[in-house]
N, C-alpha and C. Protein backbone atom coordinates (compact mmCIF):
# COMPACT_ATOMS: atom_id res chain seq x y z
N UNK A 1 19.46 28.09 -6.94
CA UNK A 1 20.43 28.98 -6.34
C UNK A 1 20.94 28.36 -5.05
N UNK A 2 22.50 28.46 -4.52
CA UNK A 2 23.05 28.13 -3.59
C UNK A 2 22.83 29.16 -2.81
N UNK A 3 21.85 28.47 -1.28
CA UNK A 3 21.79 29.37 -0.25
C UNK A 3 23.18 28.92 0.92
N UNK A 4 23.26 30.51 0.77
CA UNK A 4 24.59 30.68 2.33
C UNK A 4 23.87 30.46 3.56
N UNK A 5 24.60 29.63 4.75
CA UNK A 5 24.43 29.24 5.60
C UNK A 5 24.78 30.58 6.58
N UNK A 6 25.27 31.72 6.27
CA UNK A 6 25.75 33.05 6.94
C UNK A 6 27.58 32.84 7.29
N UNK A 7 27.55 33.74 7.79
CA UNK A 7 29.17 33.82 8.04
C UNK A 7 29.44 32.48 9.04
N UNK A 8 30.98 31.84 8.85
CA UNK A 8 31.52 30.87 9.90
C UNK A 8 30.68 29.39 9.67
N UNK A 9 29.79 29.79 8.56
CA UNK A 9 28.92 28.33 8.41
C UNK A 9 29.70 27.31 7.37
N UNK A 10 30.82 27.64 7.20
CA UNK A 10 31.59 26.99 6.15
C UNK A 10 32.76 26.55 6.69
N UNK A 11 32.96 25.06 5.88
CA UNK A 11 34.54 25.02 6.30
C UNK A 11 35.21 24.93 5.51
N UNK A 12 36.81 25.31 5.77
CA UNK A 12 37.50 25.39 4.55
C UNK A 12 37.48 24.33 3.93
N UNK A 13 36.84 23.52 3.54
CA UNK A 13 37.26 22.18 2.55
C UNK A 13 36.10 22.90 1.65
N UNK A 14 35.09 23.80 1.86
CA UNK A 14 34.44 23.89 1.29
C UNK A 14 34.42 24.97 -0.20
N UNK A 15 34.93 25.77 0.54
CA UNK A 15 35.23 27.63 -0.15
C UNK A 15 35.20 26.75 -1.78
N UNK A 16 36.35 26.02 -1.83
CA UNK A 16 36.36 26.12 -3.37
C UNK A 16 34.99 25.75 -4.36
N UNK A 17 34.36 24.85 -3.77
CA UNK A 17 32.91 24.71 -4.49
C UNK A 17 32.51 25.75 -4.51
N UNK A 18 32.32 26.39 -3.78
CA UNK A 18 31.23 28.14 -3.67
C UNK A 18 31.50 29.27 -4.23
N UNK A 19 33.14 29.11 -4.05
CA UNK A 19 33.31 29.93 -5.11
C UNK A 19 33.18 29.54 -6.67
N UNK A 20 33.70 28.59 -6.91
CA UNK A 20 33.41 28.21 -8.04
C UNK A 20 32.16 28.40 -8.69
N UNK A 21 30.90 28.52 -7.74
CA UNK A 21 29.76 28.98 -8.50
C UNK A 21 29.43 30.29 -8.33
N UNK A 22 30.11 30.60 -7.12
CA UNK A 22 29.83 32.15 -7.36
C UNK A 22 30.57 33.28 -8.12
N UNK A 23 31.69 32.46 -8.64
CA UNK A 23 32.34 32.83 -9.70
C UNK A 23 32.26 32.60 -11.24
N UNK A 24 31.44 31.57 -11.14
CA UNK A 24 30.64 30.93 -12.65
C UNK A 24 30.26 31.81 -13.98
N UNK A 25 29.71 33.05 -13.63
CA UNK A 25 28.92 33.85 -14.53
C UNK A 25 29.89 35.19 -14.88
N UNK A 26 30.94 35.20 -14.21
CA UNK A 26 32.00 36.46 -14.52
C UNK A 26 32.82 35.95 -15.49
N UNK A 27 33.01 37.09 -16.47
CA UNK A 27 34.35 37.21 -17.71
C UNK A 27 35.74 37.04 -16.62
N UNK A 28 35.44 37.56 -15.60
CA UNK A 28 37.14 37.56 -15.00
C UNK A 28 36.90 36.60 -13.65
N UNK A 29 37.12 35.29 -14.52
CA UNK A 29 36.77 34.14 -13.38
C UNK A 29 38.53 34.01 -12.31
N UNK A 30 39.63 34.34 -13.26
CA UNK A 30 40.94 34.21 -12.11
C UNK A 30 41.49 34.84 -11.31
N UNK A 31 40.46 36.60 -11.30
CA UNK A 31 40.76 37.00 -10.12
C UNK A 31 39.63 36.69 -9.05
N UNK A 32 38.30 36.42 -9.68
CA UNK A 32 37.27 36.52 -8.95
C UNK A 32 37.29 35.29 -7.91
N UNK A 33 37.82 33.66 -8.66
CA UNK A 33 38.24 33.10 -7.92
C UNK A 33 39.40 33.21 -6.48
N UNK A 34 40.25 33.81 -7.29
CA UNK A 34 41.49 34.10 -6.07
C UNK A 34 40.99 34.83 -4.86
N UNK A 35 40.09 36.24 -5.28
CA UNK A 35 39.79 36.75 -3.86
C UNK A 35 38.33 35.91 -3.76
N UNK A 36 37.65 35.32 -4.07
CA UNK A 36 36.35 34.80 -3.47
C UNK A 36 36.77 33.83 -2.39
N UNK A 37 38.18 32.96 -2.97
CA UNK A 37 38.77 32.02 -1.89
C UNK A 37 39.50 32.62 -0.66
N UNK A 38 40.49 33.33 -1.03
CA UNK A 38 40.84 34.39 -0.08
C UNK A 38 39.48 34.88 0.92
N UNK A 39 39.03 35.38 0.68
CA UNK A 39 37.65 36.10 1.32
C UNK A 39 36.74 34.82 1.91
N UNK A 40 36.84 33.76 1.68
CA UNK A 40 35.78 32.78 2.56
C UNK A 40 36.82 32.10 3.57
N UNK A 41 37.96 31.80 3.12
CA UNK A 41 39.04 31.63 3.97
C UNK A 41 39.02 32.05 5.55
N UNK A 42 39.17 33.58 5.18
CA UNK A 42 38.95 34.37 6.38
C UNK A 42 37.27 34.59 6.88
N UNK A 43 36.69 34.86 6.12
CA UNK A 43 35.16 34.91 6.97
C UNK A 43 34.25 33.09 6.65
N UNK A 44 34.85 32.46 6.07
CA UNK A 44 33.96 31.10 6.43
C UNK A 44 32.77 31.00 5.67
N UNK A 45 32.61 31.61 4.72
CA UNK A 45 31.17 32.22 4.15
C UNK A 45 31.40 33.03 2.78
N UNK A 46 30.38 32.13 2.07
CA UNK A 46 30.53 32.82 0.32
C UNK A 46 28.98 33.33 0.05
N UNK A 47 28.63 34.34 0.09
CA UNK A 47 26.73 35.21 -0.67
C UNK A 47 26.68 33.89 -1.19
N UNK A 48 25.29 34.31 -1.57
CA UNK A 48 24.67 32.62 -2.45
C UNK A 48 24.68 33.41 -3.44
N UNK A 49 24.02 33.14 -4.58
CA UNK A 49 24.16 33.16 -5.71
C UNK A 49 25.74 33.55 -6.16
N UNK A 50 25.46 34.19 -7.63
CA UNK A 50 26.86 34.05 -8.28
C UNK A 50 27.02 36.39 -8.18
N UNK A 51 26.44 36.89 -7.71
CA UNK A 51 26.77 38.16 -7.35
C UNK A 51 25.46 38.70 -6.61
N UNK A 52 25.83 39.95 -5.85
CA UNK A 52 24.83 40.30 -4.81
C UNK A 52 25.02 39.36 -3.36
N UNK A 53 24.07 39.68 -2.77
CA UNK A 53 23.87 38.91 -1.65
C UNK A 53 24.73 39.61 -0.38
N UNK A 54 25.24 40.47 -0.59
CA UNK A 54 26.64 40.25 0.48
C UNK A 54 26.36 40.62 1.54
N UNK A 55 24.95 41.21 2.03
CA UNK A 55 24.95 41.10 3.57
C UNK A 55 24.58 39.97 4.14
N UNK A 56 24.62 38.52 3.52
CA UNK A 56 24.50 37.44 4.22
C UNK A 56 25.82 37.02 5.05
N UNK A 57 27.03 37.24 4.34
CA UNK A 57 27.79 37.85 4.87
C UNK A 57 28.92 38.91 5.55
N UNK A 58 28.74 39.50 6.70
CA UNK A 58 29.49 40.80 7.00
C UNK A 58 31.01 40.37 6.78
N UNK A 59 31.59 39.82 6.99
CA UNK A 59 32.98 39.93 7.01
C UNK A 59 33.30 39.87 5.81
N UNK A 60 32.69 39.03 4.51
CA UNK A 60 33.33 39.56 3.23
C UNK A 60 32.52 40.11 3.01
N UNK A 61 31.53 41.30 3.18
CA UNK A 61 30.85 42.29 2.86
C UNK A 61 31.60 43.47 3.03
N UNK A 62 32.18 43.41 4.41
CA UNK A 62 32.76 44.82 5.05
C UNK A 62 34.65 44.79 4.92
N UNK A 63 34.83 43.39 4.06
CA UNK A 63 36.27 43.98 3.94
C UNK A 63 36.62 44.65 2.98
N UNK A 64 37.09 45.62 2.84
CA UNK A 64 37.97 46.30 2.04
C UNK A 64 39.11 46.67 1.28
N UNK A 65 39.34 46.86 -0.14
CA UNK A 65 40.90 47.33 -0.24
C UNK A 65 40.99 48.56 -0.34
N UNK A 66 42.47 48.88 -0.23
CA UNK A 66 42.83 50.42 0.95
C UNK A 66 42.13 51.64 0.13
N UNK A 67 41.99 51.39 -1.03
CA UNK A 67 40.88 52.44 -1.70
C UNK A 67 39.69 52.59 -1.38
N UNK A 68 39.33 51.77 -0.40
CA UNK A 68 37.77 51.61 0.03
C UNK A 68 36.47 50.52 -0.34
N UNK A 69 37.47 50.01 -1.83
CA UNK A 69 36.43 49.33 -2.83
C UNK A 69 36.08 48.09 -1.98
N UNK A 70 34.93 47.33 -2.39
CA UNK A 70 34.81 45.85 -1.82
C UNK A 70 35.89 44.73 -2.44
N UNK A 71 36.85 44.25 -1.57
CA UNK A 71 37.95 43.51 -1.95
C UNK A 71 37.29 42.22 -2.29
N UNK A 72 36.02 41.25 -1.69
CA UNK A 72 35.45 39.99 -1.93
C UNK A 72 34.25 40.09 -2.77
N UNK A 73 34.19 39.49 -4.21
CA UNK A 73 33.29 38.97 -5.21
C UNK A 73 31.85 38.91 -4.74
């Protein structure tokens, strides 16, 4: 399993590897990709494994879309 370094421990050259595995195990890999990249973009930081994890990081833990739901994978 890929351990997260926590939020801001990433740089963008990176997001796409991480997501890529943390998107690995989902049927809906082209949205999960789009916001997993989106979402490390802005907080610097992808959960480790491929679901769960997300208070390793708060900023894609605690963002939201306007329905409330968790907007990041």
């Amino acid at each position: 399993m890929q351990q997260s370094g926590g939020e801001g421990s990433l740089r963008p050259e990176e997001c796409a590897g991480k997501c890529a595995y943390r998107c690995s195990e989902t049927s809906h890999r082209k949205p999960c990709l789009f916001y997993c990249n989106m979402c490390c973009a802005k907080c610097l930081c992808v959960p480790s494994g491929t679901y769960g994890h997300k208070e390793e990081c708060p900023c894609y833990n605690n963002w939201k879309t306007k329905q409330g739901k968790p907007k990041c994978p």
